[in-house]
N, C-alpha and C. Protein backbone atom coordinates (compact mmCIF):
# COMPACT_ATOMS: atom_id res chain seq x y z
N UNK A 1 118.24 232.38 154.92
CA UNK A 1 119.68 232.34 154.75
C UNK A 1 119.98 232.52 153.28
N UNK A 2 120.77 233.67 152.92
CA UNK A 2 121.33 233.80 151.37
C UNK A 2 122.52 233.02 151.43
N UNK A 3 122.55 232.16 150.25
CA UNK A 3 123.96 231.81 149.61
C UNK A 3 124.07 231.61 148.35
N UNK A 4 125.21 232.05 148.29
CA UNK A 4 125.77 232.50 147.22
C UNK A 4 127.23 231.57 146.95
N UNK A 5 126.66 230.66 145.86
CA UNK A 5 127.65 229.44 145.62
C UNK A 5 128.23 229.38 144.04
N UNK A 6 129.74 229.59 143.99
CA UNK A 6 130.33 229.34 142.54
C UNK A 6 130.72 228.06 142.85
N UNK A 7 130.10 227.06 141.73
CA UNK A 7 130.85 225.82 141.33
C UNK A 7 132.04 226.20 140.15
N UNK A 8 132.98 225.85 140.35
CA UNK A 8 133.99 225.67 139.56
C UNK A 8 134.04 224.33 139.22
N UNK A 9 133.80 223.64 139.46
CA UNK A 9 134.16 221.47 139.51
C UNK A 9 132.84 221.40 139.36
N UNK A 10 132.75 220.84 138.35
CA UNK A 10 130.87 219.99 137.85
C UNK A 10 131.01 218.64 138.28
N UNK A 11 132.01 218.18 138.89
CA UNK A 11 131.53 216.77 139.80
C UNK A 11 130.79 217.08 141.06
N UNK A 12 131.12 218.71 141.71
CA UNK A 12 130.12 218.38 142.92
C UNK A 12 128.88 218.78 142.27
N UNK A 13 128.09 218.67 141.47
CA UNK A 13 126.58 218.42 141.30
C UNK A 13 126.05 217.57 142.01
N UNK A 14 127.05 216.02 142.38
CA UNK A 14 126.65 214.78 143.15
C UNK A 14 125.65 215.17 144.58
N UNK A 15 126.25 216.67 144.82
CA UNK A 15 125.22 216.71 146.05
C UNK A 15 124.45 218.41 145.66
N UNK A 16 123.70 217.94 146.86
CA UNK A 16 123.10 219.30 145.98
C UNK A 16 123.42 220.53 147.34
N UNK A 17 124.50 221.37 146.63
CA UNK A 17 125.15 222.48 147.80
C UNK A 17 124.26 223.76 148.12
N UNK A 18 123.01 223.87 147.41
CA UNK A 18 122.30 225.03 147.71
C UNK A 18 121.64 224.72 148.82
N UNK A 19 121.14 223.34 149.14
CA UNK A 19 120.66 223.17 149.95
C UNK A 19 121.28 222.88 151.20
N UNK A 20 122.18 222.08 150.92
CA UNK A 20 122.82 221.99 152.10
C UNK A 20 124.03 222.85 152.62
N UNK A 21 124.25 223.96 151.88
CA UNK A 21 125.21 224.83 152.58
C UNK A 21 124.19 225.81 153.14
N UNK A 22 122.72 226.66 152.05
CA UNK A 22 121.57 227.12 153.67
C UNK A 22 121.53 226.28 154.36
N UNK A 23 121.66 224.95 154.60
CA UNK A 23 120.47 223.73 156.26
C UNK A 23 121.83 224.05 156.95
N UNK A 24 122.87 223.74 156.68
CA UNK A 24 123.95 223.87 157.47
C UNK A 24 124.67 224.94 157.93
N UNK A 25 124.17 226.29 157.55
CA UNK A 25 124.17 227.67 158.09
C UNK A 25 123.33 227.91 158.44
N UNK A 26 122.29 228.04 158.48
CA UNK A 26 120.63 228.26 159.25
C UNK A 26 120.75 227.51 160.54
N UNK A 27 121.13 226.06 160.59
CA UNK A 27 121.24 225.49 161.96
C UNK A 27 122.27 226.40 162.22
N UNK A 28 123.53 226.39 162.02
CA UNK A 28 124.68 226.88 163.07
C UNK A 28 124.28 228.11 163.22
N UNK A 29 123.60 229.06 162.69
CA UNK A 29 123.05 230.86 163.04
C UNK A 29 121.78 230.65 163.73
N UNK A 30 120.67 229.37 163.73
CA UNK A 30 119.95 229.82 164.96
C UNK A 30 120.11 229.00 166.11
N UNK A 31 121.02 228.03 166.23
CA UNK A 31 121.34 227.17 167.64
C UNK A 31 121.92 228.63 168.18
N UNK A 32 122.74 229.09 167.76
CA UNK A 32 123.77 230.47 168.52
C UNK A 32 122.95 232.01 168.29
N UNK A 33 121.74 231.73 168.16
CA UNK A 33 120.78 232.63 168.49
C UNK A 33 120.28 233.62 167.44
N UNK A 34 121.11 233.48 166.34
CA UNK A 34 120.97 234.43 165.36
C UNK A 34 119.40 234.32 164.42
N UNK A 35 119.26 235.08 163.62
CA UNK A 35 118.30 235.01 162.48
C UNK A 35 118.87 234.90 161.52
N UNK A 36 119.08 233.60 160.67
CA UNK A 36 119.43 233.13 159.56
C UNK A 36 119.26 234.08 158.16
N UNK A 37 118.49 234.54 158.29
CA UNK A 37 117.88 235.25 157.46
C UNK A 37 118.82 236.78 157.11
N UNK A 38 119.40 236.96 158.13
CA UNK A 38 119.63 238.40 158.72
C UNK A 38 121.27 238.13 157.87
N UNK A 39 121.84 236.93 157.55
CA UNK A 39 123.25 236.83 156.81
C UNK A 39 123.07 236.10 156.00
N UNK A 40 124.18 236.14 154.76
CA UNK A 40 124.15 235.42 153.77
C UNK A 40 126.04 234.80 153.57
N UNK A 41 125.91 233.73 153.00
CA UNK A 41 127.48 233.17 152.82
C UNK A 41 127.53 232.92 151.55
N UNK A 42 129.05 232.83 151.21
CA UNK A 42 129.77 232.48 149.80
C UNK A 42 130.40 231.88 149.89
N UNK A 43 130.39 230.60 148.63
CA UNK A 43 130.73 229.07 148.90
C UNK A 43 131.38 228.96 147.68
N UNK A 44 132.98 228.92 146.96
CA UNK A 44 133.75 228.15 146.43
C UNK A 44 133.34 227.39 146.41
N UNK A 45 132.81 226.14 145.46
CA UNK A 45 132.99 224.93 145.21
C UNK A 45 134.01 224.06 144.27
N UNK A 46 135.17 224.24 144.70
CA UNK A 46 136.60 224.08 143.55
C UNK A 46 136.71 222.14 143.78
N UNK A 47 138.05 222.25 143.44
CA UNK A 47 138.84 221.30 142.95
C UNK A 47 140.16 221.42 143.86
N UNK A 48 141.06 220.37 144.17
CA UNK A 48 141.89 220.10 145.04
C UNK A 48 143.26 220.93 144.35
N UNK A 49 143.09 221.32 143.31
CA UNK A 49 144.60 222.68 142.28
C UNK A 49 144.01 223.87 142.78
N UNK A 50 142.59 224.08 142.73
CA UNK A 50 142.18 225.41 142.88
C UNK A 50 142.32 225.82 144.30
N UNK A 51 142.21 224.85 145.03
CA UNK A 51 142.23 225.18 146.72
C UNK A 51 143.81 224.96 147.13
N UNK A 52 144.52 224.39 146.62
CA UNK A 52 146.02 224.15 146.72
C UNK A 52 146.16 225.22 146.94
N UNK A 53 145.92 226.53 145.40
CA UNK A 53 146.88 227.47 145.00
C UNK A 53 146.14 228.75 146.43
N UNK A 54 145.03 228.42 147.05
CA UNK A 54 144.47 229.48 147.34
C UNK A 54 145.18 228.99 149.04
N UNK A 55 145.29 227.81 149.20
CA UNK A 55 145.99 227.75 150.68
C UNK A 55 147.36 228.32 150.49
N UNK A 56 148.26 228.11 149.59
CA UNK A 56 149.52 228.45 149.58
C UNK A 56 149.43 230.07 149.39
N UNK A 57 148.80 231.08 148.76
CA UNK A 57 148.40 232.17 148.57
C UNK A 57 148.62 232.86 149.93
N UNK A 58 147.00 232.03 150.62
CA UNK A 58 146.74 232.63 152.19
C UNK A 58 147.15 232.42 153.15
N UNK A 59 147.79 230.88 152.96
CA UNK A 59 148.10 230.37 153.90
C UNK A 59 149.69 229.91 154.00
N UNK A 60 150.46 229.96 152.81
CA UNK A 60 151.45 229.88 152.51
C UNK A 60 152.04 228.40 153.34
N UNK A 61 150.71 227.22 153.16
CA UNK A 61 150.97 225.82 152.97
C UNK A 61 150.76 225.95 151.28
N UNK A 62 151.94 224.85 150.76
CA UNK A 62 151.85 224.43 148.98
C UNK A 62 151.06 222.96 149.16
N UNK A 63 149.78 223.05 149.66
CA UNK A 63 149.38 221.41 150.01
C UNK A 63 147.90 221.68 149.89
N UNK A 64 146.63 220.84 149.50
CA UNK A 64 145.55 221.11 149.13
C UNK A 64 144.82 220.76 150.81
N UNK A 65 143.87 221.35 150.84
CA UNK A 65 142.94 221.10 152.20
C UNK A 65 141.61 220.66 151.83
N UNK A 66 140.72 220.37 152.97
CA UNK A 66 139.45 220.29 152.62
C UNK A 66 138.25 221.50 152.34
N UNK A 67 138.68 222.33 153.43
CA UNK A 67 137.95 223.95 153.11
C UNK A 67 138.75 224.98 154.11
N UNK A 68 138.82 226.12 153.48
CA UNK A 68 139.10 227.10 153.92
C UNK A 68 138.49 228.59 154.03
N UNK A 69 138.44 229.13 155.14
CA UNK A 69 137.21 230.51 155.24
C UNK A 69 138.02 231.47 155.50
N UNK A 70 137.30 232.74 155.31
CA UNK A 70 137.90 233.94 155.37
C UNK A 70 136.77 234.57 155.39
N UNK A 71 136.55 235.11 157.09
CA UNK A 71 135.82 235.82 157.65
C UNK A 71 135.30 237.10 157.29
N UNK A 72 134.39 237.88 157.21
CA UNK A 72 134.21 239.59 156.97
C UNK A 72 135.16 240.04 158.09
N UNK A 73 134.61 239.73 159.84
CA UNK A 73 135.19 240.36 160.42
C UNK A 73 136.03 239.23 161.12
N UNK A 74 136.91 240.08 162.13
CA UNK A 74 137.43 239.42 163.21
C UNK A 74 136.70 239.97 164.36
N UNK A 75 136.02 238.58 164.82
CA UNK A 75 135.19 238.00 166.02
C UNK A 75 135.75 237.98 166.75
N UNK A 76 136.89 236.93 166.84
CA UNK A 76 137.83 236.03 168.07
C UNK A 76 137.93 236.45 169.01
N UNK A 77 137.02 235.23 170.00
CA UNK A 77 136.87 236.32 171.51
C UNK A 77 139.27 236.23 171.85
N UNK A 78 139.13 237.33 172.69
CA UNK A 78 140.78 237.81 173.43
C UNK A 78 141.16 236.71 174.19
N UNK A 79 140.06 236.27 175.02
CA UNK A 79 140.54 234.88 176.21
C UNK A 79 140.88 233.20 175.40
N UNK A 80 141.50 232.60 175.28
CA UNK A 80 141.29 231.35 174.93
C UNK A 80 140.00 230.58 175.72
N UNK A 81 138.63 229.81 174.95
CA UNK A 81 138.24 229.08 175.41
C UNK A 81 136.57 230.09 175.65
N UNK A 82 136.46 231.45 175.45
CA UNK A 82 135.18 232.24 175.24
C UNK A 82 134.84 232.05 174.53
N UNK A 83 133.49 233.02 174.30
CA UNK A 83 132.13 232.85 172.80
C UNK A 83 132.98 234.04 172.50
N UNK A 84 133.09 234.32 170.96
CA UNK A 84 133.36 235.02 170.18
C UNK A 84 132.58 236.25 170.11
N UNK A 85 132.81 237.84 170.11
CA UNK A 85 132.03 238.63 170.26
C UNK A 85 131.35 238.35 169.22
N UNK A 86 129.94 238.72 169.19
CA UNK A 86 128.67 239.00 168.49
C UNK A 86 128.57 239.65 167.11
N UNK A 87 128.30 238.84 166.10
CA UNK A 87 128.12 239.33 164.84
C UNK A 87 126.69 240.16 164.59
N UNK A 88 126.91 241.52 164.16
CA UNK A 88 126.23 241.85 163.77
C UNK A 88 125.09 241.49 162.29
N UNK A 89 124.24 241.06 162.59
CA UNK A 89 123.22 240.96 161.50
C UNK A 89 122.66 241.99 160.70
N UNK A 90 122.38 241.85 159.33
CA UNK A 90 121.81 242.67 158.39
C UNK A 90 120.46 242.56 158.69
N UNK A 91 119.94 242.16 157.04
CA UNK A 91 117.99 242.20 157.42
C UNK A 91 117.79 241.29 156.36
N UNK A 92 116.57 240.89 156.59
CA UNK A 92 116.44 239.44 155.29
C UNK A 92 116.57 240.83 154.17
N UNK A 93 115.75 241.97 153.81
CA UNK A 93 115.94 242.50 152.62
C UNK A 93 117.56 242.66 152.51
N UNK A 94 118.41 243.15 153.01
CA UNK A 94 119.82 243.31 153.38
C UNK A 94 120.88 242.95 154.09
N UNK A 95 120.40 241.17 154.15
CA UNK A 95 121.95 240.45 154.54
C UNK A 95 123.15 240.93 155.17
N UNK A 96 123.82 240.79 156.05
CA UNK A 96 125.67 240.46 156.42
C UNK A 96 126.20 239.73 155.67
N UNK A 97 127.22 239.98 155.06
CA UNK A 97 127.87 239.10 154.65
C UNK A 97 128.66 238.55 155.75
N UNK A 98 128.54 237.12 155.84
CA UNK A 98 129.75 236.80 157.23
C UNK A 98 130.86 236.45 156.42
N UNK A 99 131.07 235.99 155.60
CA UNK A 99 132.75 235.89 154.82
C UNK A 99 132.45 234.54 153.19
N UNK A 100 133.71 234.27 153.00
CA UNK A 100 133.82 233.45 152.23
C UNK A 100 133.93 232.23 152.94
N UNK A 101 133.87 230.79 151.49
CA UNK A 101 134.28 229.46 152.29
C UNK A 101 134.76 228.99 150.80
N UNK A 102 135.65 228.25 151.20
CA UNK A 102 136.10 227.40 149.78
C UNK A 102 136.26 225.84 149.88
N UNK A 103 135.68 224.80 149.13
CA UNK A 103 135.26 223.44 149.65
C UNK A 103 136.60 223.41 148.19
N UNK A 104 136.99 222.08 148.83
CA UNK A 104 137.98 221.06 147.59
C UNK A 104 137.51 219.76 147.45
N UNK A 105 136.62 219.46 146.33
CA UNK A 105 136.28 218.15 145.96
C UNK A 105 136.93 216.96 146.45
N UNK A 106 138.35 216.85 145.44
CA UNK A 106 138.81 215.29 146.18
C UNK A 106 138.71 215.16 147.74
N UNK A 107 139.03 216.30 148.14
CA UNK A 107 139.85 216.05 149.67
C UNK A 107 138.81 215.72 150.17
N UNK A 108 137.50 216.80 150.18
CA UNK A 108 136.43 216.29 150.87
C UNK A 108 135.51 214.98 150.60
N UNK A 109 136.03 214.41 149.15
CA UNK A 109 135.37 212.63 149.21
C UNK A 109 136.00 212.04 149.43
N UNK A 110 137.18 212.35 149.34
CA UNK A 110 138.49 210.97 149.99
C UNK A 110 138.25 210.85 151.44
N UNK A 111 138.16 212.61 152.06
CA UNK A 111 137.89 212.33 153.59
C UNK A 111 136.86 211.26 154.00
N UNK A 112 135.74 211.84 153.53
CA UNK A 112 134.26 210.76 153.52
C UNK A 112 134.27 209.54 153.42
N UNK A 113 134.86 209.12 152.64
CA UNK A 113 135.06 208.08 152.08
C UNK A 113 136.04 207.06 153.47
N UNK A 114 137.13 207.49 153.83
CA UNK A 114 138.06 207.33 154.77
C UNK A 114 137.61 207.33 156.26
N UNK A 115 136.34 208.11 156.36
CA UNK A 115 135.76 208.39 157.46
C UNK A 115 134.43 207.38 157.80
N UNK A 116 134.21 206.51 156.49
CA UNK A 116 132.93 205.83 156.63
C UNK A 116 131.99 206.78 156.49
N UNK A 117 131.40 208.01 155.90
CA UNK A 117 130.72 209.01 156.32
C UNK A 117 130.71 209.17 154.92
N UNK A 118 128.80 209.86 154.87
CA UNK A 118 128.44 209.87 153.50
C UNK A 118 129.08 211.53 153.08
N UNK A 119 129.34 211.54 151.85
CA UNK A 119 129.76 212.69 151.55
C UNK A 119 128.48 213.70 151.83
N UNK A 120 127.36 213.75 151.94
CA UNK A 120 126.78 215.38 152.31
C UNK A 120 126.58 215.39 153.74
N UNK A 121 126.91 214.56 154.73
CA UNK A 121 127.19 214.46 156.30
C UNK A 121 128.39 215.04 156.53
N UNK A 122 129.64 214.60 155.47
CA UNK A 122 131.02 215.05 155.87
C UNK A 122 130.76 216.89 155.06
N UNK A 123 130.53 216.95 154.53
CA UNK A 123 130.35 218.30 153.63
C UNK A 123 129.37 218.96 154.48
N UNK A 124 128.51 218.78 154.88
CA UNK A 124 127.53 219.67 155.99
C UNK A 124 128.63 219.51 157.63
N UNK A 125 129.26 218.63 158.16
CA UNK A 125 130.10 219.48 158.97
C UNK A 125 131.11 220.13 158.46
N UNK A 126 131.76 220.50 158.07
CA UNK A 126 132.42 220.87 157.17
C UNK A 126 132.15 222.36 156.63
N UNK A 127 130.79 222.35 156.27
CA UNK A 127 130.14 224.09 156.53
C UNK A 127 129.79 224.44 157.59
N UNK A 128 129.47 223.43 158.56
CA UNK A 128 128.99 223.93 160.03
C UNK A 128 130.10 224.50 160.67
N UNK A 129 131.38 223.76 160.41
CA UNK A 129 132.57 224.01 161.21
C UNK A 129 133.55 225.75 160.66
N UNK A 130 133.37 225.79 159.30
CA UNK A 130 133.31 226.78 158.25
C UNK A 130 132.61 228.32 159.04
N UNK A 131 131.06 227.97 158.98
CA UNK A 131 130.64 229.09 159.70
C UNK A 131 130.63 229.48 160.63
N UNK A 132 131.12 229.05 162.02
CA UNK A 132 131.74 229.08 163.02
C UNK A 132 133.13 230.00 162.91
N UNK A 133 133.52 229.80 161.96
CA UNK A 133 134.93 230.12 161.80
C UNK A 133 134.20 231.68 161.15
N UNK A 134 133.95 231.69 160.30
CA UNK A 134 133.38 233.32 160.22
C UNK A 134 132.94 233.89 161.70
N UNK A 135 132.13 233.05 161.95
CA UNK A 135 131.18 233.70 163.40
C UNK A 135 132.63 234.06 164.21
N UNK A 136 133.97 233.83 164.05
CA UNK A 136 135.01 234.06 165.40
C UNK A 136 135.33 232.77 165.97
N UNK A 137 134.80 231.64 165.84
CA UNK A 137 135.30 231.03 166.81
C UNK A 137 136.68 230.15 165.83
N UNK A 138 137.61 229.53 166.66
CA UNK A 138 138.28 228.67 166.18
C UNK A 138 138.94 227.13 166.94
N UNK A 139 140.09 227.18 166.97
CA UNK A 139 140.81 226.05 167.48
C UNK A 139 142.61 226.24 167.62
N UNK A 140 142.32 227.07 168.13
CA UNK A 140 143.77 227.37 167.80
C UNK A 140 144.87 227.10 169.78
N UNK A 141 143.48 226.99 170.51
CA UNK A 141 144.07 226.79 171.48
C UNK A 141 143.33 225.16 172.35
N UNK A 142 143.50 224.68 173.07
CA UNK A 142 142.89 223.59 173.68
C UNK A 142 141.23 224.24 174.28
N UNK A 143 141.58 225.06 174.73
CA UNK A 143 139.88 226.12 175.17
C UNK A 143 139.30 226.09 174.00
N UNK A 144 139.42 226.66 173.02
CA UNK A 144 138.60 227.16 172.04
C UNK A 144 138.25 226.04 171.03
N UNK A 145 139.26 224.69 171.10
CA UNK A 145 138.97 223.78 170.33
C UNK A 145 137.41 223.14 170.67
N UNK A 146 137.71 222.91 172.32
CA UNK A 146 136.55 222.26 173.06
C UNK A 146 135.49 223.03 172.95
N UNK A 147 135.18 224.54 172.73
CA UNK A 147 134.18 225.07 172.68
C UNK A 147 133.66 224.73 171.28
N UNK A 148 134.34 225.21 169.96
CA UNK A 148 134.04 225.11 168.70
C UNK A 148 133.40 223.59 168.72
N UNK A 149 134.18 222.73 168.80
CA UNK A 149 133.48 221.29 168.62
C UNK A 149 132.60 220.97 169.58
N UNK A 150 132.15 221.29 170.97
CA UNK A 150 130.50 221.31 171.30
C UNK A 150 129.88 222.33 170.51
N UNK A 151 129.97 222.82 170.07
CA UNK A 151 128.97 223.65 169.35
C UNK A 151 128.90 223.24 168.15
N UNK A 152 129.81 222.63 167.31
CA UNK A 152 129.80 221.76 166.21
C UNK A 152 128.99 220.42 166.42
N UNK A 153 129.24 219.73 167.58
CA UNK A 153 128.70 218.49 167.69
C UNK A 153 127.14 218.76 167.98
N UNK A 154 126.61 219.62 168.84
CA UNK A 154 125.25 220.16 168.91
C UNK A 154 124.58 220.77 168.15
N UNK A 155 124.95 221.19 166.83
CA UNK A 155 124.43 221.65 165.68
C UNK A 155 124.09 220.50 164.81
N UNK A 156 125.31 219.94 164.35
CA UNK A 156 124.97 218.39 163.64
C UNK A 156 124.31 217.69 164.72
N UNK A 157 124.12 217.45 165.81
CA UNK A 157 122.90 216.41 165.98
C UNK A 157 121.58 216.93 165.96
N UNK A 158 121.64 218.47 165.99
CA UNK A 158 119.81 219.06 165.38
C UNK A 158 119.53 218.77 163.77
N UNK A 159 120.73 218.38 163.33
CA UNK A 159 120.71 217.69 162.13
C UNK A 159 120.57 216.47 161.57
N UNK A 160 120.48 215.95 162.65
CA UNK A 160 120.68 214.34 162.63
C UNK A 160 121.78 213.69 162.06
N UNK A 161 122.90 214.38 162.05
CA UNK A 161 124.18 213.92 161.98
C UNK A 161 125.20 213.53 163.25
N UNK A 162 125.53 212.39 162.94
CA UNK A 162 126.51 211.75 163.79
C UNK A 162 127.56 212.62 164.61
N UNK A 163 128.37 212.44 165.76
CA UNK A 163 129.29 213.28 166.35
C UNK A 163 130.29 212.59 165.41
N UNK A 164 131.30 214.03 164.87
CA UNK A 164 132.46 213.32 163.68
C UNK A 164 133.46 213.17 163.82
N UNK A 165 133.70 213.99 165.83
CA UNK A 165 134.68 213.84 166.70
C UNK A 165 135.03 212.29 167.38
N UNK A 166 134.13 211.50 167.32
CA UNK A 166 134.02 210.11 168.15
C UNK A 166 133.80 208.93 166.84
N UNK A 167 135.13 209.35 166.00
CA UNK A 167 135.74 208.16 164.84
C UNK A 167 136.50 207.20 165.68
N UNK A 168 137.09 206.54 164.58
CA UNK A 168 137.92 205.56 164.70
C UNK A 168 139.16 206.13 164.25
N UNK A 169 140.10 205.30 164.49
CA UNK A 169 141.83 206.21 164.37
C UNK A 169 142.05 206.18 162.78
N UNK A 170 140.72 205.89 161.75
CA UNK A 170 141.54 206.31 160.66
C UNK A 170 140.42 207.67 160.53
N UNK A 171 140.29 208.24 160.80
CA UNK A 171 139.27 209.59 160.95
C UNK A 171 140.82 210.70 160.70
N UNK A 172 140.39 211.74 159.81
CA UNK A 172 141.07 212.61 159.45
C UNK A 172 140.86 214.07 160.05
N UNK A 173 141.72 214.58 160.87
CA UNK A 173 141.47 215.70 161.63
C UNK A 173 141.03 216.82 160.31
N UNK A 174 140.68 217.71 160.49
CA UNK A 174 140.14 218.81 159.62
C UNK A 174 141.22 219.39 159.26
N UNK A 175 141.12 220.25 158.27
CA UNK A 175 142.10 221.06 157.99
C UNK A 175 141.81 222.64 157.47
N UNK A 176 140.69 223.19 158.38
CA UNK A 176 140.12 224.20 158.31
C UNK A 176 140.68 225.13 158.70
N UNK A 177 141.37 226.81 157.84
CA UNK A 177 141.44 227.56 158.76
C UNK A 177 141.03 228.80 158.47
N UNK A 178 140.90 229.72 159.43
CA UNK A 178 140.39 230.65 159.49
C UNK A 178 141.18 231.98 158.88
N UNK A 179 140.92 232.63 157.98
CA UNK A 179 141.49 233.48 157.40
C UNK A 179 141.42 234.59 157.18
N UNK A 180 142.08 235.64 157.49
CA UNK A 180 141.54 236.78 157.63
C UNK A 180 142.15 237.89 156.13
């Protein structure tokens, strides 16, 4: 798995993102059959101004999130509640790019923090849920939510991470979206 990570914010050094943005794309590209190897991702590592200005940009919310992606292609299966058509893979010498991802410091330790959940548990779903969102899938309907999050929840537990869906009511829904 290539990645390709700009830190902008020298507080996330606290974890170490090379590693855990490959473990957390390598699981989600070979649970769903792929060769890890065969794509590579790009990882923003900003600050809660830098991701503000880039949601209001793309997303034309003026409000900071936790991460936001922007796919190479559009996947999205047509039916609510399908697998997303099939990403084509490169080659370990020559990678796919599957898209961008952009993480926001505070949001994502305040979440953690709020969630009882260590920050590189909340930050590895968080890319799991991320590359999914390149791969096509999303949440935009009640079908597709339930698919994305079994496939989220079955990735993090080959990880040995907790299901992040089965909080307590101060658990913070995500605020991930998919961007084209």
């Amino acid at each position: 798995m290539h990645v390709e990570i700009d830190i902008t914010d020298a507080r996330w050094a606290a974890l170490d993102l090379n590693t855990l943005v490959a473990r957390a794309s390598a699981a989600t590209l070979a649970f769903l059959g792929y060769d890890p190897a065969a794509f590579e991702v790009s990882v923003l590592a900003c600050d809660d101004q830098r991701i503000q200005a880039l949601n209001s940009q793309f997303r034309a919310k003026d409000s900071a999130t936790n991460v936001l992606s922007w796919p190479t292609w559009d996947l999205s299966a047509e039916t609510p509640g399908n697998a997303p058509d099939p990403a084509e893979p490169g080659t370990p010498e020559d990678p796919e790019a599957l898209g961008d991802v952009a993480l926001a410091y505070e949001t994502c330790f305040d979440e953690a923090r709020a969630q009882n959940k260590t920050p590189g548990d909340h930050v590895t779903h968080l890319v799991v849920h991320s590359v999914l969102h390149l791969l096509g899938y999303d949440h935009q309907t009640d079908e597709d939510a339930v698919l994305m999050e079994e496939t989220e929840r079955s990735v993090l537990a080959q990880l040995g991470i907790a299901d992040p869906y089965a909080q307590n009511d101060s658990a913070m829904p995500l605020g991930v979206a998919a961007l084209d």
